[in-house]
C-alpha atoms as a PDB file:
ATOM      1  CA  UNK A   1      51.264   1.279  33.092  1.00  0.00           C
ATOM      2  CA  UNK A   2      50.067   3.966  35.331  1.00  0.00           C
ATOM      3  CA  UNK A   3      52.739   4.610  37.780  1.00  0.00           C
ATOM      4  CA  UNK A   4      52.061   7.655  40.961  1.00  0.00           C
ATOM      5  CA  UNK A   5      55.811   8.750  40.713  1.00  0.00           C
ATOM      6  CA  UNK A   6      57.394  11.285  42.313  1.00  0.00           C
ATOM      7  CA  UNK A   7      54.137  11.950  45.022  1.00  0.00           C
ATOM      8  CA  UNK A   8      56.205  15.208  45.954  1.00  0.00           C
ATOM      9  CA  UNK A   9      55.773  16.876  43.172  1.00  0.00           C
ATOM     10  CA  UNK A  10      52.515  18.914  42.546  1.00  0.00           C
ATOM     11  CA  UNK A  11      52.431  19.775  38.670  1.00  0.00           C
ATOM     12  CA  UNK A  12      51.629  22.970  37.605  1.00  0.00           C
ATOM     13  CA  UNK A  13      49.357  23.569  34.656  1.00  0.00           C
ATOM     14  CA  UNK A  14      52.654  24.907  32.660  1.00  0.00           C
ATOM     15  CA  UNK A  15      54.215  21.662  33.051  1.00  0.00           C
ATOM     16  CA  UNK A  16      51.005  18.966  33.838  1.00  0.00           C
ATOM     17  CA  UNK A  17      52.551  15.557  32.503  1.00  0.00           C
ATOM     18  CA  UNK A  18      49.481  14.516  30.414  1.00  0.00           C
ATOM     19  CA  UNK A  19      48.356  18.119  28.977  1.00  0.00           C
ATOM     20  CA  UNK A  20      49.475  17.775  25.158  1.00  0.00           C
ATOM     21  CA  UNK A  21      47.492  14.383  25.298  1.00  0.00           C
ATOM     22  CA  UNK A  22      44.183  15.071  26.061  1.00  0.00           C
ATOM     23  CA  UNK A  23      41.164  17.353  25.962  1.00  0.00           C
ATOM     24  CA  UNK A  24      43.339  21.042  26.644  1.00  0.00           C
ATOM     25  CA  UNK A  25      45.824  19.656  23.759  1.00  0.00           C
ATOM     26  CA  UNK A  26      44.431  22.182  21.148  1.00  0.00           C
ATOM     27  CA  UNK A  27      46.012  25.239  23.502  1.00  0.00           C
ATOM     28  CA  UNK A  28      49.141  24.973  22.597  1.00  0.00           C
ATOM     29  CA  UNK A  29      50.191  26.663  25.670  1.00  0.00           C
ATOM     30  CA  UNK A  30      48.775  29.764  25.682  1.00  0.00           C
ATOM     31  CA  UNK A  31      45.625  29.872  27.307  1.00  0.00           C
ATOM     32  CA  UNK A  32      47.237  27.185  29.919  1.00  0.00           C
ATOM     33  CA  UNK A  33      49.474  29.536  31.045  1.00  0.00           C
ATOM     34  CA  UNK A  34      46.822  31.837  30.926  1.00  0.00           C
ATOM     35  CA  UNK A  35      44.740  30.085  33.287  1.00  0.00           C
ATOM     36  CA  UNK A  36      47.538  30.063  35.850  1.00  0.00           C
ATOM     37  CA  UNK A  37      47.073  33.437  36.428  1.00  0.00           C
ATOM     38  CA  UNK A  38      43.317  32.898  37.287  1.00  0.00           C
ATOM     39  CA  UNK A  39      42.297  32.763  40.831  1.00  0.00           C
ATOM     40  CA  UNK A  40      41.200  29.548  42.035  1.00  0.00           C
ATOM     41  CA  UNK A  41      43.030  27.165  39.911  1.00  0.00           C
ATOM     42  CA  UNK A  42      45.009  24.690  41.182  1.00  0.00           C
ATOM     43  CA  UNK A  43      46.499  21.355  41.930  1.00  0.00           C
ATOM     44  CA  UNK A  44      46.693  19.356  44.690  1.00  0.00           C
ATOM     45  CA  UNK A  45      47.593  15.746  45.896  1.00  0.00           C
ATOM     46  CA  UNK A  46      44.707  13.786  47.180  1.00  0.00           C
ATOM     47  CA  UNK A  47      45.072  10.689  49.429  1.00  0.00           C
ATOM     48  CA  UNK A  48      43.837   7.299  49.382  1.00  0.00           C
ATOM     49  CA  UNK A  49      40.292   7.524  50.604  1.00  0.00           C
ATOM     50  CA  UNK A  50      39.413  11.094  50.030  1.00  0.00           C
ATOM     51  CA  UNK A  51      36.286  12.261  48.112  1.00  0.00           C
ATOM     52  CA  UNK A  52      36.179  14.648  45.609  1.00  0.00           C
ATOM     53  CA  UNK A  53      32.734  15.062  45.086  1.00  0.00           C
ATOM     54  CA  UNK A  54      30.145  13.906  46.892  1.00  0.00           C
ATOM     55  CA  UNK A  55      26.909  13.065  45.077  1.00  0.00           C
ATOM     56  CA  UNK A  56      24.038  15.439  45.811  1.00  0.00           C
ATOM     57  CA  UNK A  57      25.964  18.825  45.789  1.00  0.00           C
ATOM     58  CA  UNK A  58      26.541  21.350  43.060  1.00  0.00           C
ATOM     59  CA  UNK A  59      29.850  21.533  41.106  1.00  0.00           C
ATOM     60  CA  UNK A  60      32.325  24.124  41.443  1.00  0.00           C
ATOM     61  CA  UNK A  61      34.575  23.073  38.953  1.00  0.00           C
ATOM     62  CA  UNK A  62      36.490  20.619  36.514  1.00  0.00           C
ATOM     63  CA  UNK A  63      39.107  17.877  38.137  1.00  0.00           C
ATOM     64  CA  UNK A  64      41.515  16.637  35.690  1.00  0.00           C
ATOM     65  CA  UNK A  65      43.292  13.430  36.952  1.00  0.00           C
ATOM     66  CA  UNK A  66      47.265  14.104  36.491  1.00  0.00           C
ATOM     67  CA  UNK A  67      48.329  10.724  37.720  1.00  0.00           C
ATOM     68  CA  UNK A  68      46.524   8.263  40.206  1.00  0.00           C
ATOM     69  CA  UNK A  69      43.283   6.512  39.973  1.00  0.00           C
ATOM     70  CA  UNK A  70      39.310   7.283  40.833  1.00  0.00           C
ATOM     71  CA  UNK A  71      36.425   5.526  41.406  1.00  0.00           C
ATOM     72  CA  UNK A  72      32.592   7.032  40.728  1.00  0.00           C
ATOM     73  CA  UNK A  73      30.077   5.495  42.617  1.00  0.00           C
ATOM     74  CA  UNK A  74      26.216   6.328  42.953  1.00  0.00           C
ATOM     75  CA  UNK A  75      24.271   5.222  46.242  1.00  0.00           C
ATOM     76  CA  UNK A  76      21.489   2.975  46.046  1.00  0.00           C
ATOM     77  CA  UNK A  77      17.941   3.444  47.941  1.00  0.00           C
ATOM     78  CA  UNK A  78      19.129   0.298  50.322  1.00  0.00           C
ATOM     79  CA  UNK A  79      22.546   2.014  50.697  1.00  0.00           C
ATOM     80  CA  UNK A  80      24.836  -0.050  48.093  1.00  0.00           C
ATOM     81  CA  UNK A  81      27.468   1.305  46.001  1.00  0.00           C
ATOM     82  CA  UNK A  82      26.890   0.881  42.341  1.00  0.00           C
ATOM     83  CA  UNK A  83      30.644   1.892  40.658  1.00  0.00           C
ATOM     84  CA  UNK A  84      29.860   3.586  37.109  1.00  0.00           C
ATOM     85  CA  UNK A  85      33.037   4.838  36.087  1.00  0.00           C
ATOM     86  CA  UNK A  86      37.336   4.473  36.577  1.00  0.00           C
ATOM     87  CA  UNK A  87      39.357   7.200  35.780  1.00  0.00           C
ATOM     88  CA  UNK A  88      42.591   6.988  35.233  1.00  0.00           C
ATOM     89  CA  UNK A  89      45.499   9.548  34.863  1.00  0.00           C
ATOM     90  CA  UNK A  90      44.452  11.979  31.933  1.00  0.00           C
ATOM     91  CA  UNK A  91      40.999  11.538  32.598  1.00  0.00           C
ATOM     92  CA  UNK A  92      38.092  14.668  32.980  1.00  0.00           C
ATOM     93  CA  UNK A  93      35.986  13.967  35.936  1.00  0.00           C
ATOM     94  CA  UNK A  94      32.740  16.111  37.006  1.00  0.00           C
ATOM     95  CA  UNK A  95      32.304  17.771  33.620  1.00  0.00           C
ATOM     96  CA  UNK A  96      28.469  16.239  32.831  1.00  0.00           C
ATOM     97  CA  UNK A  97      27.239  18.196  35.655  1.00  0.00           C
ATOM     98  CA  UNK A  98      29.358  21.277  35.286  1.00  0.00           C
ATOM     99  CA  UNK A  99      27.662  21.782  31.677  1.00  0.00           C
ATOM    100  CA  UNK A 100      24.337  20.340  32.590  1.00  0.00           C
ATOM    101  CA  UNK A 101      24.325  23.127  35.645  1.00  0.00           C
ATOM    102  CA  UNK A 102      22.996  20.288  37.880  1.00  0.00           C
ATOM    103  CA  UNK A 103      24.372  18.580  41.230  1.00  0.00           C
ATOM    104  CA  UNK A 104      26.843  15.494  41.050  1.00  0.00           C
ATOM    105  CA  UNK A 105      24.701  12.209  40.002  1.00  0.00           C
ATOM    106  CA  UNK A 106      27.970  10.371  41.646  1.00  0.00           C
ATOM    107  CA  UNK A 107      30.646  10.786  43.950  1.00  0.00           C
ATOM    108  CA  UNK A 108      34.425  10.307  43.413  1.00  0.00           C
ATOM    109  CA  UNK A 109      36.712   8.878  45.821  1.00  0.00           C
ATOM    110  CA  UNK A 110      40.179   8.225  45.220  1.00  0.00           C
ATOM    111  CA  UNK A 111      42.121   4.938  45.046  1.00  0.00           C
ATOM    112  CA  UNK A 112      45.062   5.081  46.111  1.00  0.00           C
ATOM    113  CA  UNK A 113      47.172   8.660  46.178  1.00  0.00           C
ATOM    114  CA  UNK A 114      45.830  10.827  43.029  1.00  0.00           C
ATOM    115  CA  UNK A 115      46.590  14.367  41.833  1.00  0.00           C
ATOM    116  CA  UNK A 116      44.219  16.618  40.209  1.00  0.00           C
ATOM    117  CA  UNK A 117      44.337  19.864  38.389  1.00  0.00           C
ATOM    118  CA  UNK A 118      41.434  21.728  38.984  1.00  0.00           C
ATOM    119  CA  UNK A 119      39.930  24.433  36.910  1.00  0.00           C
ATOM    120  CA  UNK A 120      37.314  26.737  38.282  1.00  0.00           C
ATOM    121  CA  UNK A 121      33.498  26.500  36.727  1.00  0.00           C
ATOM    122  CA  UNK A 122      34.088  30.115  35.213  1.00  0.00           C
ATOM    123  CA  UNK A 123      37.182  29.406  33.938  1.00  0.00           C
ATOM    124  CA  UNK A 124      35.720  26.418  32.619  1.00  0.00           C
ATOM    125  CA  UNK A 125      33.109  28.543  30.994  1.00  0.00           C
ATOM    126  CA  UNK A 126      35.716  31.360  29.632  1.00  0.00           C
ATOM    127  CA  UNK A 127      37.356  28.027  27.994  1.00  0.00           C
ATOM    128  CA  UNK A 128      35.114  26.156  25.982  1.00  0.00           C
ATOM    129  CA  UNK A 129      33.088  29.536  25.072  1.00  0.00           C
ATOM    130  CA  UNK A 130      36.474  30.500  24.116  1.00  0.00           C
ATOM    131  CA  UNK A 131      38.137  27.604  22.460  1.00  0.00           C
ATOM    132  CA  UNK A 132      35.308  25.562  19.878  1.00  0.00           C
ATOM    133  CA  UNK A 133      37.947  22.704  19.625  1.00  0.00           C
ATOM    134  CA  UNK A 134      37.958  21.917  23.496  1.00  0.00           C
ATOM    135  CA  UNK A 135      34.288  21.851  23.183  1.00  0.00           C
ATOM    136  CA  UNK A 136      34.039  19.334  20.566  1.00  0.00           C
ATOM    137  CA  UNK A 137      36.084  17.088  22.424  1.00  0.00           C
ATOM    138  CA  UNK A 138      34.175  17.418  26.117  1.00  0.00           C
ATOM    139  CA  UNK A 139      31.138  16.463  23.488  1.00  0.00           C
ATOM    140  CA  UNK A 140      32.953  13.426  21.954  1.00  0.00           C
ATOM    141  CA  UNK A 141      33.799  12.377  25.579  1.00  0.00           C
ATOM    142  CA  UNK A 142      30.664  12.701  27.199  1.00  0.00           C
ATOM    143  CA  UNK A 143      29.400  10.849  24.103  1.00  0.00           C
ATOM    144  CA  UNK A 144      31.883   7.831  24.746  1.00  0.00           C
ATOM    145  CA  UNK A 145      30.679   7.942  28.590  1.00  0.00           C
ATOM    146  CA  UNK A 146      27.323   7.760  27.719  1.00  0.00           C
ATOM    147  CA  UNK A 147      28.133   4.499  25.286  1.00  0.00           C
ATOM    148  CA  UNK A 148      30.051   2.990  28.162  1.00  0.00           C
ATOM    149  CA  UNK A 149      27.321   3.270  30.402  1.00  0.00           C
ATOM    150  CA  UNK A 150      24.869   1.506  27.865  1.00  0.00           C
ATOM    151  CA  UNK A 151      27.397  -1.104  27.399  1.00  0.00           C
ATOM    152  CA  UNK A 152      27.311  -1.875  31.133  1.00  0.00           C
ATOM    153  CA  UNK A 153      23.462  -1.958  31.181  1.00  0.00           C
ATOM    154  CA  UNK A 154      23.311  -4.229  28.488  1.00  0.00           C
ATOM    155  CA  UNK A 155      26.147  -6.542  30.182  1.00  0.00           C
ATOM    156  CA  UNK A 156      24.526  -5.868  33.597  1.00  0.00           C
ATOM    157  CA  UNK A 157      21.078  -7.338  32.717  1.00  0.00           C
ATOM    158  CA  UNK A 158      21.700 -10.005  29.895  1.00  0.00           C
ATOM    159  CA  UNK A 159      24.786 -11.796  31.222  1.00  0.00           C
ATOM    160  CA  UNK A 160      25.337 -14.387  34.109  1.00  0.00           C
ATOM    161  CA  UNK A 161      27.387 -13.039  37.118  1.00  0.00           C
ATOM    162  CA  UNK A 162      30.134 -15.120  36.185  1.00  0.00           C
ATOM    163  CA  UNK A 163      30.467 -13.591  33.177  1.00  0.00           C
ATOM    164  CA  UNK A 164      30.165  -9.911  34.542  1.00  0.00           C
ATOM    165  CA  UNK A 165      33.033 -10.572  36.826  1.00  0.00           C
ATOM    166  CA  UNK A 166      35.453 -11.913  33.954  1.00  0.00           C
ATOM    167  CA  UNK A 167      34.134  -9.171  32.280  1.00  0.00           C
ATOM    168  CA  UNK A 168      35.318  -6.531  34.942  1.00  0.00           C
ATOM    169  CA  UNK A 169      38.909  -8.028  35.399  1.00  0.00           C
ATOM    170  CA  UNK A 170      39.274  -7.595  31.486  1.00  0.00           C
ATOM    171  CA  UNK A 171      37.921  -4.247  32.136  1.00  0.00           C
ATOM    172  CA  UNK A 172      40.444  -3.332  35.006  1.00  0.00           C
ATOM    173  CA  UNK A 173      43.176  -4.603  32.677  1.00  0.00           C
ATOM    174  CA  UNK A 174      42.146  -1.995  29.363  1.00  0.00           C
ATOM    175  CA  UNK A 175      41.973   0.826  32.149  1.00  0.00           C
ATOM    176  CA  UNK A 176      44.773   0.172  34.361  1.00  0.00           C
ATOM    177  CA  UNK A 177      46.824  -1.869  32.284  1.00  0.00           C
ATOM    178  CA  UNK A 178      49.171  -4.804  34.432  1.00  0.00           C
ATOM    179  CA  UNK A 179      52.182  -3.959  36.048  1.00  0.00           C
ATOM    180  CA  UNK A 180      55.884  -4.343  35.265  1.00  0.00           C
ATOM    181  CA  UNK A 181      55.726  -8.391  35.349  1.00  0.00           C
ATOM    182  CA  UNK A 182      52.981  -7.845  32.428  1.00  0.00           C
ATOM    183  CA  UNK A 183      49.967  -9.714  33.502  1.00  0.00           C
ATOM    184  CA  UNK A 184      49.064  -8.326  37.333  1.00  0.00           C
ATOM    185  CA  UNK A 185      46.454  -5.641  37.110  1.00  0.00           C
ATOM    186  CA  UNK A 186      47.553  -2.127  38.287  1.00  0.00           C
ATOM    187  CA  UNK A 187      45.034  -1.573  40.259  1.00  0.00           C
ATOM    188  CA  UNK A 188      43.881  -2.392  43.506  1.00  0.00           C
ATOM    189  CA  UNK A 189      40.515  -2.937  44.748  1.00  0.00           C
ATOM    190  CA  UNK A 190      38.407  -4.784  47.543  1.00  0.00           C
ATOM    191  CA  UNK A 191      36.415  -7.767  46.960  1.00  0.00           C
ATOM    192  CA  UNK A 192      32.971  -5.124  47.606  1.00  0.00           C
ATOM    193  CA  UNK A 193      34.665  -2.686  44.777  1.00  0.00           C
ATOM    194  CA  UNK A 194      34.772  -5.615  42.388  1.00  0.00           C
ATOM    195  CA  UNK A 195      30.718  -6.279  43.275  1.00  0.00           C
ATOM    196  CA  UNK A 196      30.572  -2.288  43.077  1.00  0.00           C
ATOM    197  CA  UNK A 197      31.309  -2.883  39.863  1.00  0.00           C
ATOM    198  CA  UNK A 198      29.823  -6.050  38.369  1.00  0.00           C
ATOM    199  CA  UNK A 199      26.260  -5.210  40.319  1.00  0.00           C
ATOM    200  CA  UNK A 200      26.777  -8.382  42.525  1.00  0.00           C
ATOM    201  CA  UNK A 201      26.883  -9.756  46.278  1.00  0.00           C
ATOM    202  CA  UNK A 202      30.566  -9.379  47.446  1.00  0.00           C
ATOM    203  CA  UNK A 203      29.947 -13.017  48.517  1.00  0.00           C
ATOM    204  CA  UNK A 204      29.579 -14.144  45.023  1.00  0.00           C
ATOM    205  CA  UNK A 205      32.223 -11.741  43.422  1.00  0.00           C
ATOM    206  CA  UNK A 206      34.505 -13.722  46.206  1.00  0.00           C
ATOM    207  CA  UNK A 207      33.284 -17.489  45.528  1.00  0.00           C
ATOM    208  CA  UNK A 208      33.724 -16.504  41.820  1.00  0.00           C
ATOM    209  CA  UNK A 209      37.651 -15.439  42.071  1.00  0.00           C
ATOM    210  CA  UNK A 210      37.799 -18.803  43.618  1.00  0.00           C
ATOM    211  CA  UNK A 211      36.535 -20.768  41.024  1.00  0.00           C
ATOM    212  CA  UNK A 212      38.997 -18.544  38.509  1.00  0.00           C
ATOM    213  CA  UNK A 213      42.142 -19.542  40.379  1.00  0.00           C
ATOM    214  CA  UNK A 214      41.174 -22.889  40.558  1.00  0.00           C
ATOM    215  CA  UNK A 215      40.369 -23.016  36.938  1.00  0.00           C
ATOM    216  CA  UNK A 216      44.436 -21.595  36.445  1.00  0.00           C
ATOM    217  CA  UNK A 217      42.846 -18.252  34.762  1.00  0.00           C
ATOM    218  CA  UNK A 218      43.836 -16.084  37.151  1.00  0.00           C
ATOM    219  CA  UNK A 219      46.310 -15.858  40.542  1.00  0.00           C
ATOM    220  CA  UNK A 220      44.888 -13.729  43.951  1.00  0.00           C
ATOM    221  CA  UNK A 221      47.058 -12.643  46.317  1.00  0.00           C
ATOM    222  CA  UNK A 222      45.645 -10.087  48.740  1.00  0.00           C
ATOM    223  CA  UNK A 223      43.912  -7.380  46.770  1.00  0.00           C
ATOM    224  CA  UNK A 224      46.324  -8.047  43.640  1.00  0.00           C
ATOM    225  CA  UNK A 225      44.918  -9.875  40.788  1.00  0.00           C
ATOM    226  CA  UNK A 226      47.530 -11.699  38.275  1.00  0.00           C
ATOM    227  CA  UNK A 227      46.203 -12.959  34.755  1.00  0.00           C
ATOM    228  CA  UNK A 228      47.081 -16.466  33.660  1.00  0.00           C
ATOM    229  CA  UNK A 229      44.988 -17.119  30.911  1.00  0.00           C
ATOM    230  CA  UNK A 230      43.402 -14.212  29.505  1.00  0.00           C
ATOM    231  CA  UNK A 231      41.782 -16.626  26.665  1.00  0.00           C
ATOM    232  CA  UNK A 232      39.942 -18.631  29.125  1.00  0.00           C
ATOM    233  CA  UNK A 233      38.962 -15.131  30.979  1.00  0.00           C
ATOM    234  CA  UNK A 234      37.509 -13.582  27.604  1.00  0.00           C
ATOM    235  CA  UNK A 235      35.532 -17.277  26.833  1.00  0.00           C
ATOM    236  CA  UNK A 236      34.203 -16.774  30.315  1.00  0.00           C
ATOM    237  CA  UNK A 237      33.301 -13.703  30.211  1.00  0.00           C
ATOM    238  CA  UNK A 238      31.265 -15.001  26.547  1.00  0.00           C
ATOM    239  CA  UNK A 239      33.705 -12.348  24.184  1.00  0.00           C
ATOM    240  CA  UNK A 240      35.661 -13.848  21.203  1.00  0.00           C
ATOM    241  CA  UNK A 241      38.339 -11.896  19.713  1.00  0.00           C
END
């Protein structure tokens, strides 16, 4: 479950929560402490709302999600939102353009209260030129993105929109897991995130959650989104474990 506890408390780099977990695990310390003594690296709380990069403009750095949650959105010609990725706490964001030396393809704007580590583009540079282990891993990551996103093309184009929207609540629940009564998805988002997400008319994503309560596979109230029968969800959305 992916809790924003203790919103006080900016983390250091010496003592980030989720370091020894993910990509800057191979340090062991040393360079992360090293890094603190950089100029320009820091980490700050972000609120509800805020963007951290905006799609269109060149990257300064690399934002690693401490705790909190992020969508990434591009803009369409006709000015729709199209969300491509969720991060969640422990997550790299803004790395694919970093390395690429291009401007953002997406922005980021947070949901809910996030905070972020942030790590310079030379220091960035100094690291995985530095370190061949971290860049093996920003490879196998970038990798996995780029599967994802081939996933969601394939999903996007041969499946009905009833199916893409069970699909997306299953997909909320691997990223955000359910909260503390087990079955309501941590996360919430508005009916026009949900289309964001599936590549539908908010109108439909809204008819659709309908139907899904009144089939018993799922229970709405407000933006929260409680699983009854994840079964029925996965034979809706056409997967079979």
């Amino acid at each position: 479950m992916d809790k924003i506890a203790e919103p006080h408390i900016i983390p250091t780099c010496k003592n980030c929560y989720n370091r020894l977990k993910e990509v800057f695990s191979s340090w062991d310390g040393k360079p992360c402490e090293n890094i603190t003594l950089q100029a320009g690296c820091r980490c700050n709380m972000i609120p509800q709302g805020r963007v951290i990069f905006q799609e269109g403009t060149p990257p300064m750095g690399l934002y690693y999600l401490n705790r909190g949650k992020v969508k990434i959105f591009k803009q369409g010609d006709s000015g729709k939102k199209q969300i491509v990725r969720l991060a969640k706490k422990g997550d790299v964001i803004g790395y694919r353009a970093l390395i690429s030396g291009e401007v953002y393809s997406a922005t980021a704007e947070v949901i809910g209260g996030a905070c972020f580590c942030f790590i310079p583009k030379e220091t960035f540079f100094d690291i995985i030129t530095s370190n061949p282990e971290v860049s093996i891993k920003l490879m196998r990551r970038l990798t996995q993105d780029l599967n994802l996103i081939e996933r969601m093309l394939v999903y996007t184009t041969q499946k009905s929109v009833r199916e893409r929207v069970a699909l997306t609540l299953l997909a909320l629940k691997e990223t955000y897991g359910f909260e503390t009564d087990g079955a309501t998805i941590n996360v919430e988002l508005s009916r026009e995130d949900i289309a964001n997400i599936t590549g539908t008319a908010t109108e439909s994503v809204i008819r659709l959650l309908s139907e899904f309560k009144k089939d018993k596979l799922i229970e709405v109230q407000g933006r929260k989104i409680k699983f009854l029968n994840k079964e029925g969800l996965l034979r809706t959305a056409y997967i079979f474990d």
